[in-house]
PDB file of N, CA and C in Angstrom:
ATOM      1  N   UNK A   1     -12.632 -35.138  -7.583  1.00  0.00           N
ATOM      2  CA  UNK A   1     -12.221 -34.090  -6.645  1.00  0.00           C
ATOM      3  C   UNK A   1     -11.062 -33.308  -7.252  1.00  0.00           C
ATOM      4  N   UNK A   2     -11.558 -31.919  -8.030  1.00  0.00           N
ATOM      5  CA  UNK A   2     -10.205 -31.845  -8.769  1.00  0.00           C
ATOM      6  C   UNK A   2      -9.640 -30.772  -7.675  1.00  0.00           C
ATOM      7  N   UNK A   3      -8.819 -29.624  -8.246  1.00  0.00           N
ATOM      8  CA  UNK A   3      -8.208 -28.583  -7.118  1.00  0.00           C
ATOM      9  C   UNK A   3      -9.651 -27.192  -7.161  1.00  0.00           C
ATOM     10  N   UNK A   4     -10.531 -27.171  -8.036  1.00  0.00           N
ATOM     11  CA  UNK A   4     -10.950 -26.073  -7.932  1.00  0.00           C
ATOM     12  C   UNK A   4     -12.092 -26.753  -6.781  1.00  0.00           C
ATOM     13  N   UNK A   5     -12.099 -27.556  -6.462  1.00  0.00           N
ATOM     14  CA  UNK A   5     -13.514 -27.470  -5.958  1.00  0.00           C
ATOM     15  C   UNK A   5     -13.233 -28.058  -4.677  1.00  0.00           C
ATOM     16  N   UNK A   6     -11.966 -27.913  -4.011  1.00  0.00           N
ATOM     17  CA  UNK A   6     -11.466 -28.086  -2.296  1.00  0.00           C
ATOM     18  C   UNK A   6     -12.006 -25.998  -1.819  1.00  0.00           C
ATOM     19  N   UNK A   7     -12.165 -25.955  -0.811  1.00  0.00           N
ATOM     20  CA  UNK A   7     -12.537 -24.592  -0.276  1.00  0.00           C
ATOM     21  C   UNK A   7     -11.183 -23.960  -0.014  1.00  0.00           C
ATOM     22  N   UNK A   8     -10.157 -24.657  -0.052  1.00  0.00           N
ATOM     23  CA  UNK A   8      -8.981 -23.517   0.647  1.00  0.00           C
ATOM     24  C   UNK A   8      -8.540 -22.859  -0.982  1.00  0.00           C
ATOM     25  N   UNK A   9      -8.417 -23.625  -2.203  1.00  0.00           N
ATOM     26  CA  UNK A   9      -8.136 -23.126  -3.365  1.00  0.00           C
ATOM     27  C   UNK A   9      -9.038 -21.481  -3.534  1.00  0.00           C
ATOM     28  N   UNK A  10     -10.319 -21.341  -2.943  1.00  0.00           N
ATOM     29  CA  UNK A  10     -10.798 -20.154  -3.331  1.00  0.00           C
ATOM     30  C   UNK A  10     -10.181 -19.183  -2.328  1.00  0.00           C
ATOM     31  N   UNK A  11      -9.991 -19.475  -0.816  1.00  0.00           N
ATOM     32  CA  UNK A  11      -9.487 -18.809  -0.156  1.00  0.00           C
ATOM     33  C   UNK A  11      -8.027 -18.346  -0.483  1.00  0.00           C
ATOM     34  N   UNK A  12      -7.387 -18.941  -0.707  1.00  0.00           N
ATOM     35  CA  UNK A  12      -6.199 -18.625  -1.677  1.00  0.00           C
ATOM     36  C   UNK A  12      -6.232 -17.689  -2.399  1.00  0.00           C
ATOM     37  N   UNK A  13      -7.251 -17.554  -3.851  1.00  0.00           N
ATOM     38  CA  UNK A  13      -7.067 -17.240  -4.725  1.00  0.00           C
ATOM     39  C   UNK A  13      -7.948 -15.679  -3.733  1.00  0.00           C
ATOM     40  N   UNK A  14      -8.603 -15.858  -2.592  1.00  0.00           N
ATOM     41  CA  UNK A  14      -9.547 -14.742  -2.389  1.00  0.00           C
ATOM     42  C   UNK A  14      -8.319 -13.905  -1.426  1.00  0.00           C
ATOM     43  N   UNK A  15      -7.544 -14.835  -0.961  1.00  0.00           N
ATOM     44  CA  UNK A  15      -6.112 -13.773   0.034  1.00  0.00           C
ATOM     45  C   UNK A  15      -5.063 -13.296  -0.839  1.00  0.00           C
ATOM     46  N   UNK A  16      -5.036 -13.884  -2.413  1.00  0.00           N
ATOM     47  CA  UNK A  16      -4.680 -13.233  -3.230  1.00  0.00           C
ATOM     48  C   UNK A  16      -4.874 -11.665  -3.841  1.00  0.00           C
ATOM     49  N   UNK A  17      -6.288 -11.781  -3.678  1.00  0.00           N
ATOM     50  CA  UNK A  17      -6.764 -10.120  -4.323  1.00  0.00           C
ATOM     51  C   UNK A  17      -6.774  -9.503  -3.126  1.00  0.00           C
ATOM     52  N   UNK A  18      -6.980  -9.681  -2.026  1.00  0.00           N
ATOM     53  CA  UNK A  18      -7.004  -8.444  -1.158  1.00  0.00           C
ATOM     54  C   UNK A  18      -5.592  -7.949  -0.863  1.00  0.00           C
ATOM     55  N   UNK A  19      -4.760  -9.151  -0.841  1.00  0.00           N
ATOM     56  CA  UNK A  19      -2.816  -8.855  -0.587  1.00  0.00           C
ATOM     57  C   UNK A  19      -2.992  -7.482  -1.901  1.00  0.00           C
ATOM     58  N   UNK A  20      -3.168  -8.214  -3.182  1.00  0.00           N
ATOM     59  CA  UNK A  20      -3.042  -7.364  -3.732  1.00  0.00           C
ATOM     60  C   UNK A  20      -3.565  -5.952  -3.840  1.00  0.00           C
ATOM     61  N   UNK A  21      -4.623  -5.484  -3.452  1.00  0.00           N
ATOM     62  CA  UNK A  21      -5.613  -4.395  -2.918  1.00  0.00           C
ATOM     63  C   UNK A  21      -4.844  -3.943  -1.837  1.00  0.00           C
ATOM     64  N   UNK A  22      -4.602  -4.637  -1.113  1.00  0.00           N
ATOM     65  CA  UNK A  22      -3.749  -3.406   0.170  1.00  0.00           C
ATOM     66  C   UNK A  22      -2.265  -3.513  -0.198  1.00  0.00           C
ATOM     67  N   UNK A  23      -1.891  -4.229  -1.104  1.00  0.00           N
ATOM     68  CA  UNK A  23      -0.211  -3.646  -1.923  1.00  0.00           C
ATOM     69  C   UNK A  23      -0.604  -2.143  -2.159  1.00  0.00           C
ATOM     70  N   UNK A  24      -1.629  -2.114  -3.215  1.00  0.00           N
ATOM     71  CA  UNK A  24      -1.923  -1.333  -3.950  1.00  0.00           C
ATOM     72  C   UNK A  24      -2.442  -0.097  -3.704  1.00  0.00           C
ATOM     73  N   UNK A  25      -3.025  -0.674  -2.413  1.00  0.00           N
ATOM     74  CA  UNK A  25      -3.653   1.169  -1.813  1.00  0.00           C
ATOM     75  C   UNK A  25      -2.004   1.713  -0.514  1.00  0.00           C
ATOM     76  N   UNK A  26      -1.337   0.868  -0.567  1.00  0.00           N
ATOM     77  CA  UNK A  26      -0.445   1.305  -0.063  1.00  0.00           C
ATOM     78  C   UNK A  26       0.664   2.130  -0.663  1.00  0.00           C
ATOM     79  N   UNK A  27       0.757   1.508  -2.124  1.00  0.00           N
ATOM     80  CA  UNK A  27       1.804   2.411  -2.723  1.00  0.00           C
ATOM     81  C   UNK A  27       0.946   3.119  -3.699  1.00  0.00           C
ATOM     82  N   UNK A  28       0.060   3.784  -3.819  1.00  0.00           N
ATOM     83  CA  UNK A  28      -0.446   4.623  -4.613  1.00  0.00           C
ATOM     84  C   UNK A  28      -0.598   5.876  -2.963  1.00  0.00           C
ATOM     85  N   UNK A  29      -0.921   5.615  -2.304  1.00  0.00           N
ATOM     86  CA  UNK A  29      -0.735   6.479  -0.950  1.00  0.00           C
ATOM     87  C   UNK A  29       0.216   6.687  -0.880  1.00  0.00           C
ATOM     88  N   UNK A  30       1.714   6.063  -0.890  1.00  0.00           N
ATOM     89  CA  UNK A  30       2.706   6.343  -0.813  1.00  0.00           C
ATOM     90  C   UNK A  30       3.386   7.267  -2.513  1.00  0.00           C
ATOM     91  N   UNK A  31       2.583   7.562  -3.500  1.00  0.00           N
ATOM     92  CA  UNK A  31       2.823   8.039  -4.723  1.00  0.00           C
ATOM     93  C   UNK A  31       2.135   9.553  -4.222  1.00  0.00           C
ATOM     94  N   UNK A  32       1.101   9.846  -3.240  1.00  0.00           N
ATOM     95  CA  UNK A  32       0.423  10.712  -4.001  1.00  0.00           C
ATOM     96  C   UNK A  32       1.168  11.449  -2.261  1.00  0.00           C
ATOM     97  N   UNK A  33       1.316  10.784  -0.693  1.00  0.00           N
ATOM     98  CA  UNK A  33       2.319  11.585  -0.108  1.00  0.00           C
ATOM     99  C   UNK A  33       3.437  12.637  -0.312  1.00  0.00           C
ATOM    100  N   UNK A  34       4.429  11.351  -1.186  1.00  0.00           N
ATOM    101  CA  UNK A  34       5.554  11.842  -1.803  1.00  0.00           C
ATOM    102  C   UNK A  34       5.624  13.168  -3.295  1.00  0.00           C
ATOM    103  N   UNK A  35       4.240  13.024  -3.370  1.00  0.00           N
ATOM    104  CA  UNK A  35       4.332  14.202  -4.327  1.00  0.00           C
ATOM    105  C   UNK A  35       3.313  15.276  -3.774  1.00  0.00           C
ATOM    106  N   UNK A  36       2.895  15.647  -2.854  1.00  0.00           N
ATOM    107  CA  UNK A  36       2.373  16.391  -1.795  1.00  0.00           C
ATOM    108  C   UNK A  36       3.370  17.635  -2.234  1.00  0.00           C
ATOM    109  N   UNK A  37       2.622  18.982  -2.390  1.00  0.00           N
ATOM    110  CA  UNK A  37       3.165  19.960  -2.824  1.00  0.00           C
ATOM    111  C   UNK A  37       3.762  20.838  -1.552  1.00  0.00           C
ATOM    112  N   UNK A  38       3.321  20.525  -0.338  1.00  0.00           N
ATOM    113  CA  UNK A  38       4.099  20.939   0.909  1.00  0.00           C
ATOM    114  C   UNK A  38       4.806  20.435   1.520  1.00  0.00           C
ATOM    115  N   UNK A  39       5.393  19.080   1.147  1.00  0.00           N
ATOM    116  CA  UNK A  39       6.047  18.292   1.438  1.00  0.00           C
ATOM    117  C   UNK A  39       6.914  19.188   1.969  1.00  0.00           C
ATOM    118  N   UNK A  40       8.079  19.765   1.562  1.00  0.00           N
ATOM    119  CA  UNK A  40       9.091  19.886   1.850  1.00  0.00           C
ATOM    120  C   UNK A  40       9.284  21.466   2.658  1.00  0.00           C
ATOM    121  N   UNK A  41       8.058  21.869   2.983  1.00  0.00           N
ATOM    122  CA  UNK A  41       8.192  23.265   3.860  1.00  0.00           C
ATOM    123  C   UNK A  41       8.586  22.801   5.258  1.00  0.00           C
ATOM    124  N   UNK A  42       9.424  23.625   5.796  1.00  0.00           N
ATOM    125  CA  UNK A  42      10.467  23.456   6.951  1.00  0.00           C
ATOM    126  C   UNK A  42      10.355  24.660   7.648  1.00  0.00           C
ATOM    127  N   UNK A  43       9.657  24.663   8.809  1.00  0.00           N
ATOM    128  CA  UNK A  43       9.653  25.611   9.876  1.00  0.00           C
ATOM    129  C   UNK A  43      11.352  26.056  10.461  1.00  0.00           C
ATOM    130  N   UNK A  44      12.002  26.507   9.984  1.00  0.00           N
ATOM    131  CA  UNK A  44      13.285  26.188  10.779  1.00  0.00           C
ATOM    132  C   UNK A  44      13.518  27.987  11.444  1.00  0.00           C
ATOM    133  N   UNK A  45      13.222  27.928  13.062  1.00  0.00           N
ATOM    134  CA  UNK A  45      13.588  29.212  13.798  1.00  0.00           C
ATOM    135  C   UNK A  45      14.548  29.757  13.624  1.00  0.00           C
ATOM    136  N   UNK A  46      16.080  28.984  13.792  1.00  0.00           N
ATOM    137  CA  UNK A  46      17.528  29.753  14.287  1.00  0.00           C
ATOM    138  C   UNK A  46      18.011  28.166  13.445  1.00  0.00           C
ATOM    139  N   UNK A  47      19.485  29.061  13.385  1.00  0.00           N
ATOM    140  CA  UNK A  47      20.442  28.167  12.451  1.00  0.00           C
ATOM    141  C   UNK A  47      21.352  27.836  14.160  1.00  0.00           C
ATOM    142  N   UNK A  48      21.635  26.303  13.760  1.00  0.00           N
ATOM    143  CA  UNK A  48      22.577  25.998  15.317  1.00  0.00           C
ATOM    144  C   UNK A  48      23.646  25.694  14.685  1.00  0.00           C
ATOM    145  N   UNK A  49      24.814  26.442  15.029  1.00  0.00           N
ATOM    146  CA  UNK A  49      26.042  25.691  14.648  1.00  0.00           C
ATOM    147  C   UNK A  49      27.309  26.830  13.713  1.00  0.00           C
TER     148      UNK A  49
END
């Protein structure tokens, strides 16, 4: 009975790649937001102050 062949070792190694897959689609979304070429347009009506 070694470690590869208990069922939670694959589940492990299988909650491994998806953690990593939604790391990954999270900060590549967060790469391609932040460089969004309208990012920074600002409706601004009246100056207060």
């Amino acid at each position: 009975t070694g470690m590869t062949q208990r069922p939670l070792f694959f589940f492990a190694i299988l909650a491994m790649i998806i953690g990593a897959q939604l790391f990954l689609a999270g900060f590549i979304g967060e790469l391609i937001s932040r460089n969004s070429a309208d990012r920074n347009n600002y409706l601004i009506e009246e100056r207060v102050g």
